[in-house]
Protein backbone atom coordinates (compact mmCIF):
# COMPACT_ATOMS: atom_id res chain seq x y z
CA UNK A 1 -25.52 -47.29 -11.41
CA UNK A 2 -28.06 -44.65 -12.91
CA UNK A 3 -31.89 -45.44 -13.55
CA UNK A 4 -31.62 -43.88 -17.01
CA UNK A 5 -27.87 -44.33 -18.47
CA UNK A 6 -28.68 -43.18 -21.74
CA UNK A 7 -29.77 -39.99 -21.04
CA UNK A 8 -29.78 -37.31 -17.93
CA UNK A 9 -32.11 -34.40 -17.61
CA UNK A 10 -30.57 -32.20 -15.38
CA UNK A 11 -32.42 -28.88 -14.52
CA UNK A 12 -31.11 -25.28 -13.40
CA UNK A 13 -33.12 -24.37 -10.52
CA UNK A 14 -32.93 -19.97 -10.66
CA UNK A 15 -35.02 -18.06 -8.68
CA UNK A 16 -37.12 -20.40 -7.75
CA UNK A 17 -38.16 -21.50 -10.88
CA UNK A 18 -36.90 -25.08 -12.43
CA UNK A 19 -35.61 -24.13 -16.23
CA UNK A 20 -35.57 -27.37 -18.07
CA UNK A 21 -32.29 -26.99 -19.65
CA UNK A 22 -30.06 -29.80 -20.08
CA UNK A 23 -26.64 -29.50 -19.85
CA UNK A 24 -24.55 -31.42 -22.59
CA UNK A 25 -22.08 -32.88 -20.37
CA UNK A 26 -24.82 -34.87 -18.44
CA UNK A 27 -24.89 -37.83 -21.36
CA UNK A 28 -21.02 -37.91 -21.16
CA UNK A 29 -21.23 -37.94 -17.21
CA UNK A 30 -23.18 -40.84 -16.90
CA UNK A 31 -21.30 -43.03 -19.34
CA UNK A 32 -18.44 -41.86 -17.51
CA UNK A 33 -19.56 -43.33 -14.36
CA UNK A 34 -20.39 -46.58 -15.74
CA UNK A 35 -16.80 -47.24 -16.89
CA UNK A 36 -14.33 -45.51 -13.84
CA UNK A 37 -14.52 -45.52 -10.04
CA UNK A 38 -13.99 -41.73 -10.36
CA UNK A 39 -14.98 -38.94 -12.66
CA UNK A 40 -13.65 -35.14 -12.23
CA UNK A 41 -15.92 -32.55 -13.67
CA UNK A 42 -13.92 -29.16 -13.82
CA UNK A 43 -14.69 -25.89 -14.84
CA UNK A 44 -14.95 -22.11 -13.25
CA UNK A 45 -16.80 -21.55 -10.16
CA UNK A 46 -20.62 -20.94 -10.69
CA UNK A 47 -20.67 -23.01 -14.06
CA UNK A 48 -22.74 -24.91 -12.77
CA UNK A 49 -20.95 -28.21 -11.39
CA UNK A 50 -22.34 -28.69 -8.13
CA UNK A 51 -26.33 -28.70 -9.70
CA UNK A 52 -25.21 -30.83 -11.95
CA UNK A 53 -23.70 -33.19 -9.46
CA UNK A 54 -26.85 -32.61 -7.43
CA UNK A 55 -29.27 -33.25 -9.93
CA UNK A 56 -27.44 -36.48 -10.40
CA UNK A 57 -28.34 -37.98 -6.87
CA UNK A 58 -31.93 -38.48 -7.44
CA UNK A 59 -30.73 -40.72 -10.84
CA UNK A 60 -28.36 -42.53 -9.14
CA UNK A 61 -29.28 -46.32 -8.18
CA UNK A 62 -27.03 -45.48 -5.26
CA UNK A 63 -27.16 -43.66 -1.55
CA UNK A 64 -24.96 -40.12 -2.37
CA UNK A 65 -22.93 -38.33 0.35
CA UNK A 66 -21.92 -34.82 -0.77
CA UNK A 67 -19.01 -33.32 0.88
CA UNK A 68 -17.76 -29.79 0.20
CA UNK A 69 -14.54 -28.96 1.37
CA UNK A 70 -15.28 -25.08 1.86
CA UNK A 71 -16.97 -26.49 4.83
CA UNK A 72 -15.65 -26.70 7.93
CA UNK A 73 -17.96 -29.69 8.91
CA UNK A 74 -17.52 -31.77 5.99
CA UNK A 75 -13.83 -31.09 6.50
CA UNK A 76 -13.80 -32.82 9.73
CA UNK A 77 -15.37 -35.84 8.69
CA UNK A 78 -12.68 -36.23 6.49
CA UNK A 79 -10.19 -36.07 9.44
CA UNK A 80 -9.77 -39.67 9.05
CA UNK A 81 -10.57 -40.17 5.30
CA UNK A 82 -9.47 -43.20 4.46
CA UNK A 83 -11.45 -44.83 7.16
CA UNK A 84 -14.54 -42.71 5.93
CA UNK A 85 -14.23 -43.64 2.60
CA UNK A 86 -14.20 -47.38 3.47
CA UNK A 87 -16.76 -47.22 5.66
CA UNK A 88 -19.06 -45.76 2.71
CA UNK A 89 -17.58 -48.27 -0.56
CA UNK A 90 -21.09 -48.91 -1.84
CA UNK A 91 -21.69 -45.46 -1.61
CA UNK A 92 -21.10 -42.29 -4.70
CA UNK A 93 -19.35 -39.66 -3.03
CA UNK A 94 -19.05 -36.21 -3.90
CA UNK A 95 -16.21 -34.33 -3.48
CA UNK A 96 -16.86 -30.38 -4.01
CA UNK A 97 -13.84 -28.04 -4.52
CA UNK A 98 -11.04 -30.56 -4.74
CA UNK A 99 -8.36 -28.28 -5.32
CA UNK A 100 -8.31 -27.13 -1.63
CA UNK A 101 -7.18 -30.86 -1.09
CA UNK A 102 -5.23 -32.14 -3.58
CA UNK A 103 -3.41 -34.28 -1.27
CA UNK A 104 -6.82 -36.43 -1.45
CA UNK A 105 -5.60 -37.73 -4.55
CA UNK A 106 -2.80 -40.49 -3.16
CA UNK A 107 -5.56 -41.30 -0.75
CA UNK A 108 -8.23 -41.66 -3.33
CA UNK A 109 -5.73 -44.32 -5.64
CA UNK A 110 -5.65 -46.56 -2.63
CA UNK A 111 -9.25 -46.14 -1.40
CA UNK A 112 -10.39 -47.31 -4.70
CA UNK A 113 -7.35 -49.79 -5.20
CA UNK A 114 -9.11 -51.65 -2.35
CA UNK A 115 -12.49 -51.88 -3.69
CA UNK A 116 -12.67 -51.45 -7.75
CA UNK A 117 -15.95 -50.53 -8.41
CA UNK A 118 -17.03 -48.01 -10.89
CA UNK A 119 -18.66 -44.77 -10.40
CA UNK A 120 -17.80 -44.50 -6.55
CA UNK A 121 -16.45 -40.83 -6.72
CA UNK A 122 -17.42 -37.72 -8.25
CA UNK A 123 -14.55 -34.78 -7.87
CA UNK A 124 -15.71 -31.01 -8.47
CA UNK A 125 -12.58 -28.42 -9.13
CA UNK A 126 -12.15 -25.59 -10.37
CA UNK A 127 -8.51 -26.20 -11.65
CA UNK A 128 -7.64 -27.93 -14.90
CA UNK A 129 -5.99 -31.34 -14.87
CA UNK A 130 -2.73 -29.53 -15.46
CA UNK A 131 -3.07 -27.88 -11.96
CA UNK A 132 -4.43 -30.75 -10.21
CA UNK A 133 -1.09 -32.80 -11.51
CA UNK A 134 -1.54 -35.18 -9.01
CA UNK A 135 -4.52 -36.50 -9.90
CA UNK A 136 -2.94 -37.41 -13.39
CA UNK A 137 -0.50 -39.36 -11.71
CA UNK A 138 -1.60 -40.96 -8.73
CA UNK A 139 -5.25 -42.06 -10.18
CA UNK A 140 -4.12 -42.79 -13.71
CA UNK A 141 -6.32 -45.50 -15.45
CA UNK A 142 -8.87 -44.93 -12.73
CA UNK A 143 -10.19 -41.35 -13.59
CA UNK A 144 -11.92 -39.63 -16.21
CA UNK A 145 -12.30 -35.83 -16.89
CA UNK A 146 -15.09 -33.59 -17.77
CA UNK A 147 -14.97 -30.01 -18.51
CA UNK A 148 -17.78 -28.33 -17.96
CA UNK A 149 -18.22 -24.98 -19.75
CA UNK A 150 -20.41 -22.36 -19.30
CA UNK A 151 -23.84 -22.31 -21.40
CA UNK A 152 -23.38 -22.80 -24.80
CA UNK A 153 -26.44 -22.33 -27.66
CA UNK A 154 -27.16 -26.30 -27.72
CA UNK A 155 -27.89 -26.09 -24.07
CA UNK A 156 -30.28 -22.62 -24.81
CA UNK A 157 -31.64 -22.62 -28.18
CA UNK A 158 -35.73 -22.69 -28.28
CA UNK A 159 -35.82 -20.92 -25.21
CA UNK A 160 -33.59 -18.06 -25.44
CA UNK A 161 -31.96 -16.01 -28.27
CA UNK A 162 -27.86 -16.37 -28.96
CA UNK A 163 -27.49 -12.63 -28.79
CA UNK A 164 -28.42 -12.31 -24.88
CA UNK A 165 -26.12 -15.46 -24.24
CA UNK A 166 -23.33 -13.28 -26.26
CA UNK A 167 -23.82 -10.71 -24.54
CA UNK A 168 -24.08 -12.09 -20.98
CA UNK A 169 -22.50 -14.82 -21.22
CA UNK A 170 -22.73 -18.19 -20.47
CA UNK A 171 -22.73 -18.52 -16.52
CA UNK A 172 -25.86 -19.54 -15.53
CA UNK A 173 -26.82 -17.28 -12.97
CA UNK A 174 -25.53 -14.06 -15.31
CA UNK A 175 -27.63 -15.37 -18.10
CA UNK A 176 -30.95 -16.45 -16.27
CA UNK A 177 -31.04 -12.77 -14.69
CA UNK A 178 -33.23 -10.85 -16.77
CA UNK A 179 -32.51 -7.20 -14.94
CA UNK A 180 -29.34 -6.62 -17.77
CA UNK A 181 -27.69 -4.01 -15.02
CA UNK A 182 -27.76 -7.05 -11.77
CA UNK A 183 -26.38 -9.23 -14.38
CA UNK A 184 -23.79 -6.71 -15.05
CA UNK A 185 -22.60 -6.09 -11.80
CA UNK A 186 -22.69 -10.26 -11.03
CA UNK A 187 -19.83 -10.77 -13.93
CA UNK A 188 -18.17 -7.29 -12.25
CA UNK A 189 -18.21 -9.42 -8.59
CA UNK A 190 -17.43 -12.64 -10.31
CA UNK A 191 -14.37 -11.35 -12.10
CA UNK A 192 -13.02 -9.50 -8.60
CA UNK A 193 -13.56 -12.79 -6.47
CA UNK A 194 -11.76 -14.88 -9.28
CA UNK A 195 -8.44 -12.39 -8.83
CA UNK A 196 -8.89 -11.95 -5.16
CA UNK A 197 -9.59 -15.10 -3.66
CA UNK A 198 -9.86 -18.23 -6.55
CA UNK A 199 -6.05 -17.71 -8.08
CA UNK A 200 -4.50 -17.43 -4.88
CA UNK A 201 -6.03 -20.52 -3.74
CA UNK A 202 -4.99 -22.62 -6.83
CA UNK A 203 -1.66 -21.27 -6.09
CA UNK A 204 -1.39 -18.07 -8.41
CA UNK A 205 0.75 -15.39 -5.50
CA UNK A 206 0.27 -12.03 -7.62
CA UNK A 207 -1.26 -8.74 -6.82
CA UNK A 208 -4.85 -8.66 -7.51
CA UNK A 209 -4.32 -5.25 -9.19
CA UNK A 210 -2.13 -6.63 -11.34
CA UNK A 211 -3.89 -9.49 -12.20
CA UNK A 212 -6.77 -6.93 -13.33
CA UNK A 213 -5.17 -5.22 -14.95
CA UNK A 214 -3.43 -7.78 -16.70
CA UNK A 215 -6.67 -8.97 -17.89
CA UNK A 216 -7.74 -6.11 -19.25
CA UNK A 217 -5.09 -5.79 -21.34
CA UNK A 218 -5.74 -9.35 -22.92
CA UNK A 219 -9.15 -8.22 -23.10
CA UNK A 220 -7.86 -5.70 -25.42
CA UNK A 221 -6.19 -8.45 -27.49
CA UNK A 222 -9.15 -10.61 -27.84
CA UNK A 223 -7.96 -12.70 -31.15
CA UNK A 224 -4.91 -11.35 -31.68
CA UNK A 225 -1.59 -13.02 -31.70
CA UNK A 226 0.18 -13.13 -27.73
CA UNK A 227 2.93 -10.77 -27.63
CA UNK A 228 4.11 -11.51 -24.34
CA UNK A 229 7.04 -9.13 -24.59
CA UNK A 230 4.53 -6.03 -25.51
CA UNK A 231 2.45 -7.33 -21.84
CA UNK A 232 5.35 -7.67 -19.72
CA UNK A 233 6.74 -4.21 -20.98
CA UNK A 234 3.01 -2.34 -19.99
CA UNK A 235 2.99 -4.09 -16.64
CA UNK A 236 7.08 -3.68 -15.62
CA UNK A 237 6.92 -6.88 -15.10
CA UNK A 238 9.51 -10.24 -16.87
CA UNK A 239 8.58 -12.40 -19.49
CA UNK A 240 8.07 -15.08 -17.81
CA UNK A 241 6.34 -13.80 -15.16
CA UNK A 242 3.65 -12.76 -17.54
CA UNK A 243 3.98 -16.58 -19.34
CA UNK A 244 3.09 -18.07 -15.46
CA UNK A 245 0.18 -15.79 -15.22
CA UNK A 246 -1.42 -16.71 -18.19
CA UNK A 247 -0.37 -20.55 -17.57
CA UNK A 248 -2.85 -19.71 -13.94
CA UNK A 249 -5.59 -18.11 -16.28
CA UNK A 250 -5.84 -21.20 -18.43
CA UNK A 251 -5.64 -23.23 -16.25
CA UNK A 252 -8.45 -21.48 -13.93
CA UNK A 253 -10.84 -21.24 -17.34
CA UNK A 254 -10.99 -17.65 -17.65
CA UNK A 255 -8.60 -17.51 -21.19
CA UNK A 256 -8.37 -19.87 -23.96
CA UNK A 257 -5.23 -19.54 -26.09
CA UNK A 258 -5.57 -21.37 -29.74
CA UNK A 259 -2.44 -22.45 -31.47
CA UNK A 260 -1.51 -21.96 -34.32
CA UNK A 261 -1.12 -24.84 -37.02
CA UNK A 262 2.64 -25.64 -37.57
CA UNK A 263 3.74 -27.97 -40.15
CA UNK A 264 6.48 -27.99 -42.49
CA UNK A 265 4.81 -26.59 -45.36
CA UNK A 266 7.07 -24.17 -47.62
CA UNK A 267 5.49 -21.40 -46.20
CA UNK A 268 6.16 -18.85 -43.76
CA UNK A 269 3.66 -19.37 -40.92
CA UNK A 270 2.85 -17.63 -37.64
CA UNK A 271 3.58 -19.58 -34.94
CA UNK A 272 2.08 -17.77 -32.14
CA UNK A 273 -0.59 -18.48 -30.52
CA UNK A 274 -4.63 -16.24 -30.41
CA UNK A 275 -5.66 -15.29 -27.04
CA UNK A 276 -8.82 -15.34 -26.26
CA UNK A 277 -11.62 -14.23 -22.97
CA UNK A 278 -13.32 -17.36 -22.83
CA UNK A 279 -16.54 -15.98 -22.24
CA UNK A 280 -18.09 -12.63 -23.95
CA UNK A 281 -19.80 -11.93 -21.29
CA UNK A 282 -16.64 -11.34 -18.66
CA UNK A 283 -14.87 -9.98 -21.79
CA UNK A 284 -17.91 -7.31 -22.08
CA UNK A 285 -17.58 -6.80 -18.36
CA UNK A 286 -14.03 -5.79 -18.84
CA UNK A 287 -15.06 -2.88 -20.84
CA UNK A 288 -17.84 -2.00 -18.95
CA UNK A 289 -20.39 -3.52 -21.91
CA UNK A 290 -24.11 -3.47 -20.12
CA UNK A 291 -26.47 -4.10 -22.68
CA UNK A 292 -26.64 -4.27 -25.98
CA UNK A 293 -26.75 -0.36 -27.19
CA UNK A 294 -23.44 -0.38 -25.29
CA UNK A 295 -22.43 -3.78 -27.79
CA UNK A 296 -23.42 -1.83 -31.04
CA UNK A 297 -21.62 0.93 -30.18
CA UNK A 298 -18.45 -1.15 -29.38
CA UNK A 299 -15.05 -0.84 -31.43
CA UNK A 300 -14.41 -4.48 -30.62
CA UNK A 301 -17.61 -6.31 -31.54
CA UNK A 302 -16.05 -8.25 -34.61
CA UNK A 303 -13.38 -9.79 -32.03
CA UNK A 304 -16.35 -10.22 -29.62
CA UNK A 305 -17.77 -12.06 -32.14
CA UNK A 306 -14.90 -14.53 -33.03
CA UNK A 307 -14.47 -15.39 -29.79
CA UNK A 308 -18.23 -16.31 -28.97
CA UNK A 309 -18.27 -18.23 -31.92
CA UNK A 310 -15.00 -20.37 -31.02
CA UNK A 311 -16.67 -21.01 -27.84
CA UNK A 312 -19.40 -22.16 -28.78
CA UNK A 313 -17.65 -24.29 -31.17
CA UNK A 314 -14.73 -25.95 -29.02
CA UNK A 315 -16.76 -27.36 -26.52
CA UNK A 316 -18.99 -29.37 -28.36
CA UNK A 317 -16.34 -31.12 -30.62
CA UNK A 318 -15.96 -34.61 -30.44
CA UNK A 319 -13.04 -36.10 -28.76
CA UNK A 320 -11.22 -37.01 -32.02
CA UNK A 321 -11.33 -33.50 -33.16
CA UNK A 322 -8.50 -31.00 -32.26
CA UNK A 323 -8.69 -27.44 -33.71
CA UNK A 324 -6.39 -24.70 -34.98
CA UNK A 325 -5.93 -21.02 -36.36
CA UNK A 326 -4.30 -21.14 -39.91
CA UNK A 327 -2.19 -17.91 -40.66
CA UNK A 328 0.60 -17.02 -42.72
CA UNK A 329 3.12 -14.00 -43.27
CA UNK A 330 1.53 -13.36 -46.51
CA UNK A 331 -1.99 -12.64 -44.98
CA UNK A 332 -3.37 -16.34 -45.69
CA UNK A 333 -5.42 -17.29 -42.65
CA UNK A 334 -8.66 -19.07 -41.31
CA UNK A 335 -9.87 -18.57 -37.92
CA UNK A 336 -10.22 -22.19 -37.11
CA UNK A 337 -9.23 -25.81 -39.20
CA UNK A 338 -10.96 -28.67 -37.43
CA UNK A 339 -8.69 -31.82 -37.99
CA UNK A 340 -10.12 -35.41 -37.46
CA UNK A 341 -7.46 -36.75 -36.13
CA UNK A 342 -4.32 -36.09 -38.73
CA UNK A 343 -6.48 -35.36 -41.18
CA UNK A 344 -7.96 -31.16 -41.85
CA UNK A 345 -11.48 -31.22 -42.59
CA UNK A 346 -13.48 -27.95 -42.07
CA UNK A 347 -12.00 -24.51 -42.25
CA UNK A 348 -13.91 -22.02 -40.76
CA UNK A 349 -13.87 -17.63 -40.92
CA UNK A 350 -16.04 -15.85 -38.27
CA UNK A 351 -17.27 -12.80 -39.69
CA UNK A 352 -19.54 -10.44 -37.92
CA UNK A 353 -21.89 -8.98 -41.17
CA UNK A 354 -24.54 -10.48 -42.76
CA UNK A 355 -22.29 -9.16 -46.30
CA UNK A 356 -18.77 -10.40 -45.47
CA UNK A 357 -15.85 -9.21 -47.55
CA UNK A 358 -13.49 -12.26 -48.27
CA UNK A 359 -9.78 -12.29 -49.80
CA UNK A 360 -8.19 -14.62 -51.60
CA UNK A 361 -6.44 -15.41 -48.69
CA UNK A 362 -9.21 -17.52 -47.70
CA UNK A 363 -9.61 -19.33 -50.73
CA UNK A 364 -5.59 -19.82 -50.67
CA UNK A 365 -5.84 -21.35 -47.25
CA UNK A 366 -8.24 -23.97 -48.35
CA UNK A 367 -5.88 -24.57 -51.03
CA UNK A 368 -3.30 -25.00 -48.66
CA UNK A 369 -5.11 -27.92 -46.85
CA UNK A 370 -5.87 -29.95 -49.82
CA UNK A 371 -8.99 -28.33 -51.05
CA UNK A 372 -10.64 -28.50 -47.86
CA UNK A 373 -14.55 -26.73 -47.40
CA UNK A 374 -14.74 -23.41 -45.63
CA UNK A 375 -17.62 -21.79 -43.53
CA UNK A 376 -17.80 -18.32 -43.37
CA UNK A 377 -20.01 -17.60 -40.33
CA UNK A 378 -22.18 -14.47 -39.83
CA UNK A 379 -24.02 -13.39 -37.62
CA UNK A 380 -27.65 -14.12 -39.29
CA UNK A 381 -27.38 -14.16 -43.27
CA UNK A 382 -30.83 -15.30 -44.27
CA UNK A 383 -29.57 -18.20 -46.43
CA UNK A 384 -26.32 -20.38 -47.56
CA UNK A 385 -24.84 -19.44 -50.51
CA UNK A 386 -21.40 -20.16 -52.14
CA UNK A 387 -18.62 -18.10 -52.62
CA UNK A 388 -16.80 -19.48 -54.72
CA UNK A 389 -16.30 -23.32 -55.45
CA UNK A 390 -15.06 -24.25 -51.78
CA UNK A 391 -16.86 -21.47 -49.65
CA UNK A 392 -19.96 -21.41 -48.36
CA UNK A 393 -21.79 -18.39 -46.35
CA UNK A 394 -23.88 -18.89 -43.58
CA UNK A 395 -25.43 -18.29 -40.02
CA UNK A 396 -24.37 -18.82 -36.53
CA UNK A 397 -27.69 -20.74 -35.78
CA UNK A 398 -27.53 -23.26 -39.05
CA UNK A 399 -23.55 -23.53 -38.17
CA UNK A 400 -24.45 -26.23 -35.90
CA UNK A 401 -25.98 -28.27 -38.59
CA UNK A 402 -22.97 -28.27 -41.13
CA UNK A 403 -20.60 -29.29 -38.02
CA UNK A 404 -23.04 -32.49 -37.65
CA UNK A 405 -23.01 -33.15 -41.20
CA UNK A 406 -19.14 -33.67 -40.86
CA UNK A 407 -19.90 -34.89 -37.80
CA UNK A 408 -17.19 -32.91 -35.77
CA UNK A 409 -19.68 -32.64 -33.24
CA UNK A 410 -22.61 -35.15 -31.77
C-alpha cells in the first residue's frame, strides 16, 4: 500500500517554506491503512488533516482521488456515488469534511462490502466519532479512527521552544506565524468561524453570542470542577441546555473534560468532572493574551499551565492507557493518575514554579493508589530531585522521558 510502511515523513508546507516536522499520527496512519479498507482522521479544522492526507499521496503505492465536499464540483461527482466509488476500487480515496455527508456512511459499508480491500478510503471530519454515530454503526469492523491534535512538543522540539507553542498554541498556521499580533488575531478569526459557521453545521442550533460567551466563561474555569448549575444560572439558560452545549464542544475538539477517578474506596471523592480549553493558545485568545508580557502578567497562568501540560500529555498515551484527576473532600488530589489498563501507575501534579510547594495531600494520594510514583512537573527546574520517598521534581521537557520509562507513551 505505502512505499515506506514503517515510517511517514510528512511536512507542513507555511509560507512557502517546507518545515520538516513530522506529525506523530503519520506512523499510526499508515499501519492503519494496512489493516482496514477505511481510516477516519478527525480533529478541528486547520489541524492539519488535509496536509497530512496530502502528503500521504506521493507515499502511497496507489493512484489517490481527493474529494472535498465543501466543493461544489467534487459534490457532483458524487451524485451517483456508489457507481463512482466502484468505478475507482483499486483506487485510495479521500473524503474531506465528512460530516457535511454523513449519509455517506451506509453507502461506504456496502461499497467496501463489495470489494474488501484495505486502505481504500481515507475520511477527514471535524466531528468526533460520537457525532458521526453512524459511522460507528454502519462501518463497524471496517474502520479505524485517528485523532489528530494540534502540535504537540514531540512534533516541535529541536526546532522551536515549548513556551511559544504554549503560548500560541498548537494549530499550525497560529504557531508557524512569527508576527505574535497576526497570530493573535488568526486564533481571534478561528474561534468566531468555529461558533458561527462549524457548530451549526455539525448540528449545534445556538446563538453564536451565546456560544461566546459561554466559552468564555469555561475559559474562566480552566481546571476547575464543572458546575453546570453556576453556567446555566450566568447565561439564563437550563441545565441541560448548557450539558448539550458542552456535549457539541467536545465533540467539535475545542474542550476536553477529565473525569474524575471513582471507585469505592472509603473515602469521600469528587465526582465531577475538570474542564478544560484544549488548546492554550484559543484559551489565551479568550482573554485577549498576545504575547508573552501579556502571559506573565496573567492571573491564570498556573491553570494555563495545567492545561498545556495535560495536552501535551493525553495525546501521546498509548492506547492501553486511560487517565484521570484524583481528588478528595479532604483536599487529597493529583492532577492526573495514568492507569495501564486496571492497574494506576504514574501520578502526576502540574505545577507552574521552578520551587513548588507540595502538601501532604500529594503524598496521601500516592498512598491511596498503592504507593504509586508521582511527578511533580515545573516549568524548567534545572534537575530531578526527590521529595520525599515517592515524589520526584522535574521539568516539562525531561517529562517526556519518565513517561517512556513507564512506557505510557511510545
Amino acid at each position: 500500500m505505502l512505499n515506506n510502511p514503517a515510517y511517514l515523513q510528512l511536512n507542513v508546507i507555511f509560507a512557502g517554506k517546507k518545515m520538516d516536522l513530522q506529525r506523530f499520527i503519520s506512523t499510526s496512519l499508515v499501519r492503519y491503512l494496512d489493516a482496514f479498507p477505511c481510516v477516519a482522521i478527525l480533529g478541528p479544522r486547520q489541524v492539519g488533516k488535509t496536509t497530512t492526507a496530502k502528503q500521504l499521496q506521493s507515499h502511497s503505492t496507489k493512484d489517490t482521488i481527493y474529494l472535498d465536499l465543501e466543493s461544489d464540483e467534487d459534490c457532483q461527482k458524487l451524485t451517483n456515488a456508489e457507481q463512482y466509488f466502484d468505478e475507482r476500487q483499486d483506487k485510495l480515496i479521500i473524503i474531506d469534511e465528512i460530516q457535511r455527508n454523513p449519509s455517506l456512511f451506509k453507502l461506504l459499508r456496502a461499497v467496501i462490502d463489495k470489494k474488501r480491500t484495505n486502505g481504500r478510503f481515507i475520511l477527514l471530519g471535524s466531528a468526533s466519532p460520537e457525532l458521526l454515530t453512524k459511522s460507528s454503526e454502519t462501518l463497524a469492523g471496517r474502520i479505524a479512527y485517528l485523532e489528530m491534535h494540534p502540535f504537540v512538543f514531540q512534533e516541535i522540539k529541536g526546532k522551536y521552544p515549548f513556551n511559544d507553542l504554549w503560548l500560541k498554541g498548537g494549530f499550525p498556521s497560529a504557531f508557524l506565524q512569527q508576527d505574535e499580533l497576526l497570530s493573535f488575531e488568526m486564533r481571534v478569526q478561528f474561534v468566531q468561524t468555529y461558533l458561527e459557521r462549524e457548530l451549526p453545521i455539525l448540528g449545534l442550533s445556538a446563538s453564536p453570542i451565546v456560544l461566546k460567551n459561554l466559552l468564555r466563561m469555561l475559559a474562566h474555569c480552566q481546571g476547575q470542577l464543572v458546575n453546570y448549575s453556576d453556567l446555566a444560572n450566568s447565561l439564563g439558560i437550563e441545565v441541560n441546555t448548557i450539558k448539550r452545549y458542552l456535549d457539541y464542544f467536545e465533540n467539535a475538539f475545542l474542550i476536553r473534560r477529565v473525569q474524575a477517578y471513582t471507585t469505592n474506596m472509603k473515602k469521600r471523592i469528587v465526582k465531577a468532572p475538570k474542564i478544560y480549553i484544549r488548546d492554550t493558545g484559543l484559551l489565551h485568545t479568550l482573554f485577549n493574551i498576545e504575547n508573552k508580557e501579556d502571559l506573565d502578567g496573567f492571573v491564570g497562568k498556573g491553570n494555563s499551565w495545567e492545561s498545556f501540560v495535560i495536552q501535551q500529555i493525553i495525546p501521546l498515551l498509548r492506547p492501553n492507557t486511560s487517565f484521570y484527576f484524583y481528588r478528595t473532600q479532604d483536599g487529597t488530589e493529583l492532577d492526573l493518575v495514568l492507569f495501564k489498563g486496571l492497574e494506576p501507575v504514574l501520578g502526576i501534579e502540574i505545577k507552574y514554579s521552578n520551587a513548588p510547594k507540595l502538601s501532604k495531600g500529594t503524598t496521601i494520594a500516592s498512598q491511596d493508589f498503592g504507593d504509586i510514583p508521582v511527578l511533580v512537573v515545573t516549568h524548567s527546574v534545572e534537575e530531578d530531585y526527590n521529595y520525599g520517598e515517592k515524589v520526584t521534581v522535574t521539568s516539562f521537557e525531561r517529562l517526556f522521558f519518565h513517561l517512556q520509562a513507564y512506557k505510557l507513551i511510545n
